[in-house]
PDB file of N, CA and C in Angstrom:
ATOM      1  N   UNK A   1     188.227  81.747  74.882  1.00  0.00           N
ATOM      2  CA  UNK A   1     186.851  81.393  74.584  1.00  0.00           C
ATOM      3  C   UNK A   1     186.254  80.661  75.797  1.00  0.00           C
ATOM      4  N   UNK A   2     184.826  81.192  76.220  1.00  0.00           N
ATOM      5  CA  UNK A   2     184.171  80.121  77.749  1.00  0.00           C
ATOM      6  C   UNK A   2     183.989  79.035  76.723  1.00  0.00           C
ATOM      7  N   UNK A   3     183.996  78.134  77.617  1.00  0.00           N
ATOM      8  CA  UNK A   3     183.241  76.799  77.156  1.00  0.00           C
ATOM      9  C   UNK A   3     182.137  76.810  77.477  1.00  0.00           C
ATOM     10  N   UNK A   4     181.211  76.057  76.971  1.00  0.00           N
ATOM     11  CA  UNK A   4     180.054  75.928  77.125  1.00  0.00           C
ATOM     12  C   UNK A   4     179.332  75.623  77.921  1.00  0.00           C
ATOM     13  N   UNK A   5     180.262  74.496  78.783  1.00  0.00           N
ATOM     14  CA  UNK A   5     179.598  74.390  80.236  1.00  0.00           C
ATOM     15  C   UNK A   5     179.551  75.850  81.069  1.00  0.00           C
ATOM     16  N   UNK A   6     180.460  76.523  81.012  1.00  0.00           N
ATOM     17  CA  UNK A   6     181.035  77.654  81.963  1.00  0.00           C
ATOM     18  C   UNK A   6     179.967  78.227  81.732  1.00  0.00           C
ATOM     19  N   UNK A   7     179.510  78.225  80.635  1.00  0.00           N
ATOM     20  CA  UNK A   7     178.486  79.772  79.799  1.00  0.00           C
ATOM     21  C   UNK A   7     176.880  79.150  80.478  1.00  0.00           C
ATOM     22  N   UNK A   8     176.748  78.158  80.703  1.00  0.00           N
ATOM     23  CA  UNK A   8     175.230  77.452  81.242  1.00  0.00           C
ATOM     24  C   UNK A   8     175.606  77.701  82.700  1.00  0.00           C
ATOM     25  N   UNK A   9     177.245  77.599  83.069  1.00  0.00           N
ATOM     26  CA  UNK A   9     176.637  77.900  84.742  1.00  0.00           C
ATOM     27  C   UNK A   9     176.494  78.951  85.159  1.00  0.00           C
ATOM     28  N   UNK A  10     177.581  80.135  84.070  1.00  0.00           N
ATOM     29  CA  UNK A  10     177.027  81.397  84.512  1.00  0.00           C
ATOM     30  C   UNK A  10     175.742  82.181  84.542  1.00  0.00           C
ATOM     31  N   UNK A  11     175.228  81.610  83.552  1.00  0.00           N
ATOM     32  CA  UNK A  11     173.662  81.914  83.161  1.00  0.00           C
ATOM     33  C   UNK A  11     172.962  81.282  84.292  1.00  0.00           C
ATOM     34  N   UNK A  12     173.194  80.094  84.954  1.00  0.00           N
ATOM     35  CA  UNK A  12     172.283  80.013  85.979  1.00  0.00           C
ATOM     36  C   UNK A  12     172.916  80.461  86.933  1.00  0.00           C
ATOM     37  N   UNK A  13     174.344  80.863  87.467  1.00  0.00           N
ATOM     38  CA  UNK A  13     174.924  81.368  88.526  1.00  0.00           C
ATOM     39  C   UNK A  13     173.725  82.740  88.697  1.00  0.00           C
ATOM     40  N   UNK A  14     173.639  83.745  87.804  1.00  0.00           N
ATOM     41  CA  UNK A  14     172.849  84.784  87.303  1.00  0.00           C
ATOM     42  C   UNK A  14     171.707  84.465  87.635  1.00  0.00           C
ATOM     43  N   UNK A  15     170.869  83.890  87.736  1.00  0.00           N
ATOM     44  CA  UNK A  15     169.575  83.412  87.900  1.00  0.00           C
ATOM     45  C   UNK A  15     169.670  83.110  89.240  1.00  0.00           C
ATOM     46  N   UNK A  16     170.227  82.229  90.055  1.00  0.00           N
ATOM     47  CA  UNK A  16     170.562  82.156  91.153  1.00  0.00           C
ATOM     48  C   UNK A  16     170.773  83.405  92.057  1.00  0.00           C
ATOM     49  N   UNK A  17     171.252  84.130  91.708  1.00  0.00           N
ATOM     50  CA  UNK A  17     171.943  85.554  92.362  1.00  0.00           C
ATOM     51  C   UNK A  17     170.713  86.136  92.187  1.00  0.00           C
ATOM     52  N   UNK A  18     170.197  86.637  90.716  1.00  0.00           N
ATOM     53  CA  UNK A  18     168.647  87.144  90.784  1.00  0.00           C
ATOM     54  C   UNK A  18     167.628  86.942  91.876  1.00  0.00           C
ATOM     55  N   UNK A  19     167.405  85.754  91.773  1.00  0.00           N
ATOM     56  CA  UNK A  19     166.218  84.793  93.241  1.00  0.00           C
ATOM     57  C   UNK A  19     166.865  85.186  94.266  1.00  0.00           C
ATOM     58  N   UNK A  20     168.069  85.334  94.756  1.00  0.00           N
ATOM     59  CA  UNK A  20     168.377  85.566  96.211  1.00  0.00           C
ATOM     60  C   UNK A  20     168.149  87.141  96.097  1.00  0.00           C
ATOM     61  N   UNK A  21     168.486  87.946  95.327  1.00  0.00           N
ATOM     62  CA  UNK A  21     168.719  89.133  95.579  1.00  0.00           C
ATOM     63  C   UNK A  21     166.912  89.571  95.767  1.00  0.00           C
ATOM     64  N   UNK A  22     165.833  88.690  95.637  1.00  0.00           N
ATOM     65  CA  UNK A  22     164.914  89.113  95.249  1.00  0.00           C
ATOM     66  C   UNK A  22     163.817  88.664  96.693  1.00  0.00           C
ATOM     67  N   UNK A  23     164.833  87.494  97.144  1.00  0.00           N
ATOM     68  CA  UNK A  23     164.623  86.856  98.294  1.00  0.00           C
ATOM     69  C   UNK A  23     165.420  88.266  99.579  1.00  0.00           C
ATOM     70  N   UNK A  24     165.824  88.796  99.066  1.00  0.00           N
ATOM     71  CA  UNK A  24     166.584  89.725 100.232  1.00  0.00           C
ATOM     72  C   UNK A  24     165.637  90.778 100.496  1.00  0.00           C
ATOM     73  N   UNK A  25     165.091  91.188  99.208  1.00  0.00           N
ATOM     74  CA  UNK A  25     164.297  92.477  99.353  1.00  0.00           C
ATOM     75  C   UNK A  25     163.376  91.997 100.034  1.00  0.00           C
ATOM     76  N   UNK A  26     162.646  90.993  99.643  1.00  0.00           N
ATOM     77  CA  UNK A  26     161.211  90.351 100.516  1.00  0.00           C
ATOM     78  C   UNK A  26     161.645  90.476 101.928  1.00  0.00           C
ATOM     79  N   UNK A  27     162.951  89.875 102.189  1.00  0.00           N
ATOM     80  CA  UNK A  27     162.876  90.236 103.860  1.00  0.00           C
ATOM     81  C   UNK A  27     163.048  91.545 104.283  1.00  0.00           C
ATOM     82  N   UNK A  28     163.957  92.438 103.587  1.00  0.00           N
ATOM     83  CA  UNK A  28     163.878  93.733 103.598  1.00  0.00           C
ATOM     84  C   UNK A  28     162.390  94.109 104.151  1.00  0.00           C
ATOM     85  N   UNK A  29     161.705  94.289 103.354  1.00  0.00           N
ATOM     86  CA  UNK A  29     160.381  95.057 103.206  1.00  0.00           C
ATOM     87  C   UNK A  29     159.480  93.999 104.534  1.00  0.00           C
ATOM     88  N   UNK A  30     159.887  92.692 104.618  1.00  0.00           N
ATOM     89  CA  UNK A  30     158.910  92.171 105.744  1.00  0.00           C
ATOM     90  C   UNK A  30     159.735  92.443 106.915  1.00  0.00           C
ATOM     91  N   UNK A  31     161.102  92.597 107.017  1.00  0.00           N
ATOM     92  CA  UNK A  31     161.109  93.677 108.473  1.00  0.00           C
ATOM     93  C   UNK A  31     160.585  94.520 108.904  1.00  0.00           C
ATOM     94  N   UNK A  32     160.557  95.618 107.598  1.00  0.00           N
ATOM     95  CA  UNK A  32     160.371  97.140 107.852  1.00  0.00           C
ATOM     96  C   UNK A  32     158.592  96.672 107.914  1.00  0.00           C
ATOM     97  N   UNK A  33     157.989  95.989 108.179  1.00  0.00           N
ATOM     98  CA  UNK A  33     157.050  96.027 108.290  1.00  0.00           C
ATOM     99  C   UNK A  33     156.561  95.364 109.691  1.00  0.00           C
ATOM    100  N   UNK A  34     157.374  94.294 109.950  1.00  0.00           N
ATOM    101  CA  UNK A  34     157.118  93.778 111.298  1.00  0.00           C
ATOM    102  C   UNK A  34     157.571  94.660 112.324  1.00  0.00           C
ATOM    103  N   UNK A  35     158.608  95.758 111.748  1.00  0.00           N
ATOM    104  CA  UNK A  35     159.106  96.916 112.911  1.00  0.00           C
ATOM    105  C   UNK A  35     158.194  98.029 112.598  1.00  0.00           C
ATOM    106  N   UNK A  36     157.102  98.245 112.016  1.00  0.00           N
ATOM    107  CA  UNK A  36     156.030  98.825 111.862  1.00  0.00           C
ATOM    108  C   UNK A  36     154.931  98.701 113.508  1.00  0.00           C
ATOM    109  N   UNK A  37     154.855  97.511 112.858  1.00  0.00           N
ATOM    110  CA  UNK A  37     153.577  96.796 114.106  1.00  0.00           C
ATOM    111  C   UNK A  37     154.267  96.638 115.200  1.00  0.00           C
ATOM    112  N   UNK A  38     155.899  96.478 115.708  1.00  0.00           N
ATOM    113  CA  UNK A  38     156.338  96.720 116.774  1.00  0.00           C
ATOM    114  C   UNK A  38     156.439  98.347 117.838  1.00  0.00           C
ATOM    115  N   UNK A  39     156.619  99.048 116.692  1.00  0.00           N
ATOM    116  CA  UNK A  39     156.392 100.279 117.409  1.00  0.00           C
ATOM    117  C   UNK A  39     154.758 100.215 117.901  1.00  0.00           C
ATOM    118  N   UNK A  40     153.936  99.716 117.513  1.00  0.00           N
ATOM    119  CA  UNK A  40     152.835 100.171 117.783  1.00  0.00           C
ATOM    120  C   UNK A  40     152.666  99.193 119.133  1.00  0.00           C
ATOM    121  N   UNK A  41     153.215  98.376 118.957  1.00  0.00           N
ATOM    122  CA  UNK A  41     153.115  97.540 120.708  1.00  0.00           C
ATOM    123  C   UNK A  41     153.918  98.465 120.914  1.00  0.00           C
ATOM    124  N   UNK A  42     155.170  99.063 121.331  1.00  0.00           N
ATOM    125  CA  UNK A  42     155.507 100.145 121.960  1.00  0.00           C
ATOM    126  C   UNK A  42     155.126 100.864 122.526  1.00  0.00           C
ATOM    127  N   UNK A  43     154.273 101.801 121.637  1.00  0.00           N
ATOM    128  CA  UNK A  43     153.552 102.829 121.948  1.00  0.00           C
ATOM    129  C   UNK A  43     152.475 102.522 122.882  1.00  0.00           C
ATOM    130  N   UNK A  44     151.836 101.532 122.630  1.00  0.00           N
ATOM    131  CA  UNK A  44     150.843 101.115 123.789  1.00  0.00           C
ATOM    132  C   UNK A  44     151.586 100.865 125.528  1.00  0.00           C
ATOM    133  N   UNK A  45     152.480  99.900 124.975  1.00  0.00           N
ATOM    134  CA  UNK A  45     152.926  99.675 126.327  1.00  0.00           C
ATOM    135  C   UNK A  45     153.772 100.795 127.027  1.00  0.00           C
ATOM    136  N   UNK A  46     154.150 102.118 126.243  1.00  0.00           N
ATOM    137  CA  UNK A  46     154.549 103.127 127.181  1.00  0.00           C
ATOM    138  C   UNK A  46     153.316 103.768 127.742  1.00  0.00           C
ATOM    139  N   UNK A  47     151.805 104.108 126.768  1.00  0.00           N
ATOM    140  CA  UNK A  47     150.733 104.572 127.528  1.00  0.00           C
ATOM    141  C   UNK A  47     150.460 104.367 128.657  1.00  0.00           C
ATOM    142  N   UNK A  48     150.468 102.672 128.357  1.00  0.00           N
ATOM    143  CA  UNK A  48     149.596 101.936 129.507  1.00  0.00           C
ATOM    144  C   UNK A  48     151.098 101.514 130.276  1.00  0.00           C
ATOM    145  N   UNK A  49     151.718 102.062 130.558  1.00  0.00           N
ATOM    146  CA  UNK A  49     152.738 101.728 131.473  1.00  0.00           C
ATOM    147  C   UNK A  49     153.470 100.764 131.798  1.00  0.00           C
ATOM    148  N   UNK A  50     153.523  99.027 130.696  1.00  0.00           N
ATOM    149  CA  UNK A  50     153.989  98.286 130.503  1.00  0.00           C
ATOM    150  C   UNK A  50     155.590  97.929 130.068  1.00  0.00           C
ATOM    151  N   UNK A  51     156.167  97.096 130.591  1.00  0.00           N
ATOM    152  CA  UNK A  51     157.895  97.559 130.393  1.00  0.00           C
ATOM    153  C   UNK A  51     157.936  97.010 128.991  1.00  0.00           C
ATOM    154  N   UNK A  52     159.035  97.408 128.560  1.00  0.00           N
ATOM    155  CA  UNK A  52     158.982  96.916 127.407  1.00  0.00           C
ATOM    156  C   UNK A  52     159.739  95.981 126.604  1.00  0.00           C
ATOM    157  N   UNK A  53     160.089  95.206 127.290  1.00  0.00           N
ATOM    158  CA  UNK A  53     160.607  93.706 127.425  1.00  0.00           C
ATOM    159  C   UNK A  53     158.993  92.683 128.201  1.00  0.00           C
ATOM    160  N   UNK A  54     159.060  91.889 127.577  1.00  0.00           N
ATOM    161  CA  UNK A  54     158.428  90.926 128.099  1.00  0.00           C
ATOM    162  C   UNK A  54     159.157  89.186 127.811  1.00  0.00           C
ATOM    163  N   UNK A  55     159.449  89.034 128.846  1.00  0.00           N
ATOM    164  CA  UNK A  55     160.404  87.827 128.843  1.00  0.00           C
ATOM    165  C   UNK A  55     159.701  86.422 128.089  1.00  0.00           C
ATOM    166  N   UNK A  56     158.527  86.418 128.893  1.00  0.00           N
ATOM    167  CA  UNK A  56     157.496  85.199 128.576  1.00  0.00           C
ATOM    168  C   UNK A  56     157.555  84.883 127.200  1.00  0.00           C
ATOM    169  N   UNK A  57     156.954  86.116 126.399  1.00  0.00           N
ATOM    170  CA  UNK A  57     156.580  85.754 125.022  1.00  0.00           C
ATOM    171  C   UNK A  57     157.923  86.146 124.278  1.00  0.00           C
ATOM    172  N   UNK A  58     158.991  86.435 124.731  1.00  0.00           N
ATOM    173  CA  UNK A  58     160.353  86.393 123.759  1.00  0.00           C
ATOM    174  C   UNK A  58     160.586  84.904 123.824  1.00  0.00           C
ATOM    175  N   UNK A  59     160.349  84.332 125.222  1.00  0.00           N
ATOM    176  CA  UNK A  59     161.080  82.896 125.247  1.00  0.00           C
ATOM    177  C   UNK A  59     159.891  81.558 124.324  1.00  0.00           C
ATOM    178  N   UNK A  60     158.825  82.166 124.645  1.00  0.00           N
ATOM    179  CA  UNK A  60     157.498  81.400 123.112  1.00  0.00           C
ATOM    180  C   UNK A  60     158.066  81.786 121.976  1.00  0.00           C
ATOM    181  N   UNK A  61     158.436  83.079 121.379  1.00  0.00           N
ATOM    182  CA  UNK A  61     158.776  83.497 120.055  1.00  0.00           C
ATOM    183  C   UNK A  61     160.064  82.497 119.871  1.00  0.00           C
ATOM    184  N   UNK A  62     161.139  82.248 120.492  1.00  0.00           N
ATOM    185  CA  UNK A  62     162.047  82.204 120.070  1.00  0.00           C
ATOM    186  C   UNK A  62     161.921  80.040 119.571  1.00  0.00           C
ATOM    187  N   UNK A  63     160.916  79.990 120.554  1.00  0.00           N
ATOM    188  CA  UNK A  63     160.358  78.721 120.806  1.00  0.00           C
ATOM    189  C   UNK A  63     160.167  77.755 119.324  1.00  0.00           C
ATOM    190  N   UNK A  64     159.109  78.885 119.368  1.00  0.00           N
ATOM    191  CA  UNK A  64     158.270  78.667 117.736  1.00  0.00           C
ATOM    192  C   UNK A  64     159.093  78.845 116.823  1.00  0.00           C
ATOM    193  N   UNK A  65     159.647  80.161 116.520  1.00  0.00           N
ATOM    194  CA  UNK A  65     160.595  80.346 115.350  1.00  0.00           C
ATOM    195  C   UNK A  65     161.786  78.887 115.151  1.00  0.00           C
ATOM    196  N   UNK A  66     162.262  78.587 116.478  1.00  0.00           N
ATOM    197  CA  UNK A  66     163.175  77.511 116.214  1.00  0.00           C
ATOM    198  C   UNK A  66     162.516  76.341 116.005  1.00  0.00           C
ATOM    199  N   UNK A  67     161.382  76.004 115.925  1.00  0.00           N
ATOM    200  CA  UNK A  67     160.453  74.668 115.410  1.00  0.00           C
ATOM    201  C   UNK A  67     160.128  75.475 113.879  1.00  0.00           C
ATOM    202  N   UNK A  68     159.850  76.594 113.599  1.00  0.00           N
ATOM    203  CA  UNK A  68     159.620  76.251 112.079  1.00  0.00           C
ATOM    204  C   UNK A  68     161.012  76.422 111.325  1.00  0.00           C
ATOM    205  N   UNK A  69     162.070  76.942 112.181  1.00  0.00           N
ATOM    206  CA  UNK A  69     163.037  76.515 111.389  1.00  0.00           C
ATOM    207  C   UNK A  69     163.699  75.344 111.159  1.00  0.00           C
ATOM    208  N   UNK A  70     163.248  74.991 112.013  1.00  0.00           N
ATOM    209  CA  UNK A  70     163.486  73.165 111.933  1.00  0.00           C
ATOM    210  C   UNK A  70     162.742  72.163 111.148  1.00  0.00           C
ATOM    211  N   UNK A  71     162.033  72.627 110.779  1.00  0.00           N
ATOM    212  CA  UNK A  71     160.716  71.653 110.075  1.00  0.00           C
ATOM    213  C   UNK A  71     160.815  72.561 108.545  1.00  0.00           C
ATOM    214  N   UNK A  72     161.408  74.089 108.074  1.00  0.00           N
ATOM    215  CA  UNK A  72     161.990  74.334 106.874  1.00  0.00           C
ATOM    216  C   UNK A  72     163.497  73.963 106.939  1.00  0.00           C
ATOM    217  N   UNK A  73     163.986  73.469 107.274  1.00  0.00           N
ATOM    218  CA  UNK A  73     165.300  72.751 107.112  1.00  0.00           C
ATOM    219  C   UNK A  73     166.587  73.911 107.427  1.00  0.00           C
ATOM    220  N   UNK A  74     165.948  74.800 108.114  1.00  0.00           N
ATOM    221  CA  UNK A  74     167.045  75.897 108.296  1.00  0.00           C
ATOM    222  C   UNK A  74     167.788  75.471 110.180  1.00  0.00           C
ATOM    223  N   UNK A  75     168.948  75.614 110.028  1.00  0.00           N
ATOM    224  CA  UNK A  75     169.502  75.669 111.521  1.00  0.00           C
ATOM    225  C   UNK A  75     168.641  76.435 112.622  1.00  0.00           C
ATOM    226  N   UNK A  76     167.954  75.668 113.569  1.00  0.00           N
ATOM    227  CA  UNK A  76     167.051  76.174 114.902  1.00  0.00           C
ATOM    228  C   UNK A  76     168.143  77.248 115.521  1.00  0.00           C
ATOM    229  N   UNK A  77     169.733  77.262 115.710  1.00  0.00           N
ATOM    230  CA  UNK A  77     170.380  77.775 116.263  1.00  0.00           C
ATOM    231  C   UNK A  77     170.429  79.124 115.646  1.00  0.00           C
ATOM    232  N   UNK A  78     170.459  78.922 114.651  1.00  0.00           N
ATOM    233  CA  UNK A  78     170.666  80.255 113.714  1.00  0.00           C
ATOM    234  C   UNK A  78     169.670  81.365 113.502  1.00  0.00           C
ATOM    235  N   UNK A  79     168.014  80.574 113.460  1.00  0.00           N
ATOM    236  CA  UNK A  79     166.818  81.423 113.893  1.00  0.00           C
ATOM    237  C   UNK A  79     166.896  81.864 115.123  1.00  0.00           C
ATOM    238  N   UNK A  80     167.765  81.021 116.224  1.00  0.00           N
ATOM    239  CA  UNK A  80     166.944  81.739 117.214  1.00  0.00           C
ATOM    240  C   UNK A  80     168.656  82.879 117.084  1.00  0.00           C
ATOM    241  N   UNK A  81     169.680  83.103 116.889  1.00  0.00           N
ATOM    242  CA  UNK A  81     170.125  83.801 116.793  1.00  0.00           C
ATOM    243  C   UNK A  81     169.853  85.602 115.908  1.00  0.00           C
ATOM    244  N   UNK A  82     169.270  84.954 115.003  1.00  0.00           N
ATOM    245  CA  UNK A  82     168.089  85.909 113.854  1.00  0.00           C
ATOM    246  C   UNK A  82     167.171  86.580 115.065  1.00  0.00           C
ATOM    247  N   UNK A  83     166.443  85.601 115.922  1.00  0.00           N
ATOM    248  CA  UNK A  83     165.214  86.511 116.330  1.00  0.00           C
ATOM    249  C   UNK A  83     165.754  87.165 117.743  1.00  0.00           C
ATOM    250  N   UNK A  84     166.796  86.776 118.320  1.00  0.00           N
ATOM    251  CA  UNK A  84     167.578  87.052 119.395  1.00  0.00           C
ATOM    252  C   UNK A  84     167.760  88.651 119.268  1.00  0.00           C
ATOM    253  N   UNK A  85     168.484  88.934 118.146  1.00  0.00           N
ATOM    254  CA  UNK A  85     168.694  90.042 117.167  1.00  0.00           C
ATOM    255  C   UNK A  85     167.739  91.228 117.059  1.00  0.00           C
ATOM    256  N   UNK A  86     166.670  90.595 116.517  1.00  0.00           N
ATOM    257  CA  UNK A  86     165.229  91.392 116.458  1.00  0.00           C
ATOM    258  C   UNK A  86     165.054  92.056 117.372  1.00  0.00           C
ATOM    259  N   UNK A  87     164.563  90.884 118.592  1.00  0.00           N
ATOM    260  CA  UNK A  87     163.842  90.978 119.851  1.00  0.00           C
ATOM    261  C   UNK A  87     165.014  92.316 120.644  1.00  0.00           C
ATOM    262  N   UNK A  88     166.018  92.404 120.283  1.00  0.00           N
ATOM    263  CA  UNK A  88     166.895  92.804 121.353  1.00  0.00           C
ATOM    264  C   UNK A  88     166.956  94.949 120.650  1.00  0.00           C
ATOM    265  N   UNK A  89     166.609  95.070 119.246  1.00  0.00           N
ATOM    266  CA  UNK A  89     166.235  95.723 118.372  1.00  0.00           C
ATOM    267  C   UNK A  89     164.780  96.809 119.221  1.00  0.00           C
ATOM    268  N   UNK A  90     163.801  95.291 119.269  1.00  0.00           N
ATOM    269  CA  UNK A  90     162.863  95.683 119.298  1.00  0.00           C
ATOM    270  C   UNK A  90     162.410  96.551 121.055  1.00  0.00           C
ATOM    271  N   UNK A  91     163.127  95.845 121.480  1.00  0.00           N
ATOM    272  CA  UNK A  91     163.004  96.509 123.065  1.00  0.00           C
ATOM    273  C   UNK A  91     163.978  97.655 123.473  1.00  0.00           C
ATOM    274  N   UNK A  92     164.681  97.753 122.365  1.00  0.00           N
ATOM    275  CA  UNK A  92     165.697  99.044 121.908  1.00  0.00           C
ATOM    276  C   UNK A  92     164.640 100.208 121.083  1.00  0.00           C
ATOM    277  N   UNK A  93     164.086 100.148 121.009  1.00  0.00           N
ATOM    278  CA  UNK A  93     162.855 101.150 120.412  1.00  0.00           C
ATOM    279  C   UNK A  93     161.799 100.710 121.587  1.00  0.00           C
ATOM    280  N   UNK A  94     161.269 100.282 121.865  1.00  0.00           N
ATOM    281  CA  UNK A  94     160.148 100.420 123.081  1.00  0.00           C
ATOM    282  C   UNK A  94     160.883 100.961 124.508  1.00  0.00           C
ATOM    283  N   UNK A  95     162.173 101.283 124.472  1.00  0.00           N
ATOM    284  CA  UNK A  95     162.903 102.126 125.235  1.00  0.00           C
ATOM    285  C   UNK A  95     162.479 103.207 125.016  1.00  0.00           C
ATOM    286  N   UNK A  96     162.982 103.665 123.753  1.00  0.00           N
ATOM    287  CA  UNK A  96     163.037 104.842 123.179  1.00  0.00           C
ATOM    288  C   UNK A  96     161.677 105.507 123.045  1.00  0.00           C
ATOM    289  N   UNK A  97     160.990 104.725 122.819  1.00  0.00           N
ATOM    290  CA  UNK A  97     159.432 105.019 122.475  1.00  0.00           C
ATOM    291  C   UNK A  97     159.247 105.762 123.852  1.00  0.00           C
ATOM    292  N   UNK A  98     158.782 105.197 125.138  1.00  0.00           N
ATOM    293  CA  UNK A  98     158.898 105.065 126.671  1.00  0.00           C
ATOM    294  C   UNK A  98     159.760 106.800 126.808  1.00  0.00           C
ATOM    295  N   UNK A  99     160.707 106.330 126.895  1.00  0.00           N
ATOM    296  CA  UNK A  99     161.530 107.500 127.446  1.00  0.00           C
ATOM    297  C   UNK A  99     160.880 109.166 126.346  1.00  0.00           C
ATOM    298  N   UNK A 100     160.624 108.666 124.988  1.00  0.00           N
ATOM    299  CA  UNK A 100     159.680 109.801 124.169  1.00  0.00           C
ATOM    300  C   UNK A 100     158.112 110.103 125.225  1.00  0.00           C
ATOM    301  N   UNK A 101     157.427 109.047 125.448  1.00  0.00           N
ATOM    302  CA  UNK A 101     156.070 109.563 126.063  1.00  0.00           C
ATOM    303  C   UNK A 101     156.202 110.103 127.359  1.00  0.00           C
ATOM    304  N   UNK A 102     157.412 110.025 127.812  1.00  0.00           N
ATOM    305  CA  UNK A 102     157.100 110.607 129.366  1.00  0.00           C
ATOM    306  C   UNK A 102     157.894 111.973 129.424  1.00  0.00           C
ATOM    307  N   UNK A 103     158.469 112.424 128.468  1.00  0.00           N
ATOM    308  CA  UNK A 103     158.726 113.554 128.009  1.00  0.00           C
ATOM    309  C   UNK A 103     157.894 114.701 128.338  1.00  0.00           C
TER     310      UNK A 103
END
């Protein structure tokens, strides 16, 4: 037989797991959307002949992201490892993009 405590934590263990799993999709879907609007800087910067790395504003992005992760209580090291990730993603398709337009 659970005891009763067991049976209240599983019920919120469950609830817990729910919110994250629900918290996952949100980032899900806000990637696939921020890698939306990245191709489209892509695409520009292969037109207009721009490389597709830009150092400046990776080293601002990574800037910022690690101040609001710091001020939401999340590890600065760990965002900028998160956007490190992205950024390195994202100039991995503005390759690809590039090497597509001059085709």
């Amino acid at each position: 037989m659970t005891h009763p405590d067991q049976t209240l934590a599983l019920f919120q263990l469950n609830q817990l797991r729910s919110s994250i799993d629900n918290m996952d999709s949100i980032l899900i879907h806000t990637l696939a959307e921020r890698f939306k609007l990245t191709q489209e800087v892509g695409k520009l910067k292969a037109l207009h002949d721009m490389p597709p790395a830009d150092k400046s504003r990776e080293s601002e992005q990574i800037d910022r992201l690690k101040r609001l992760a710091n001020e939401s209580g999340l590890d600065p090291a760990f965002a900028e490892k998160i956007i490190a990730f992205i950024v390195a993603e994202v100039i991995r398709h503005h390759e690809q993009i590039r090497g597509r337009e001059a085709e």
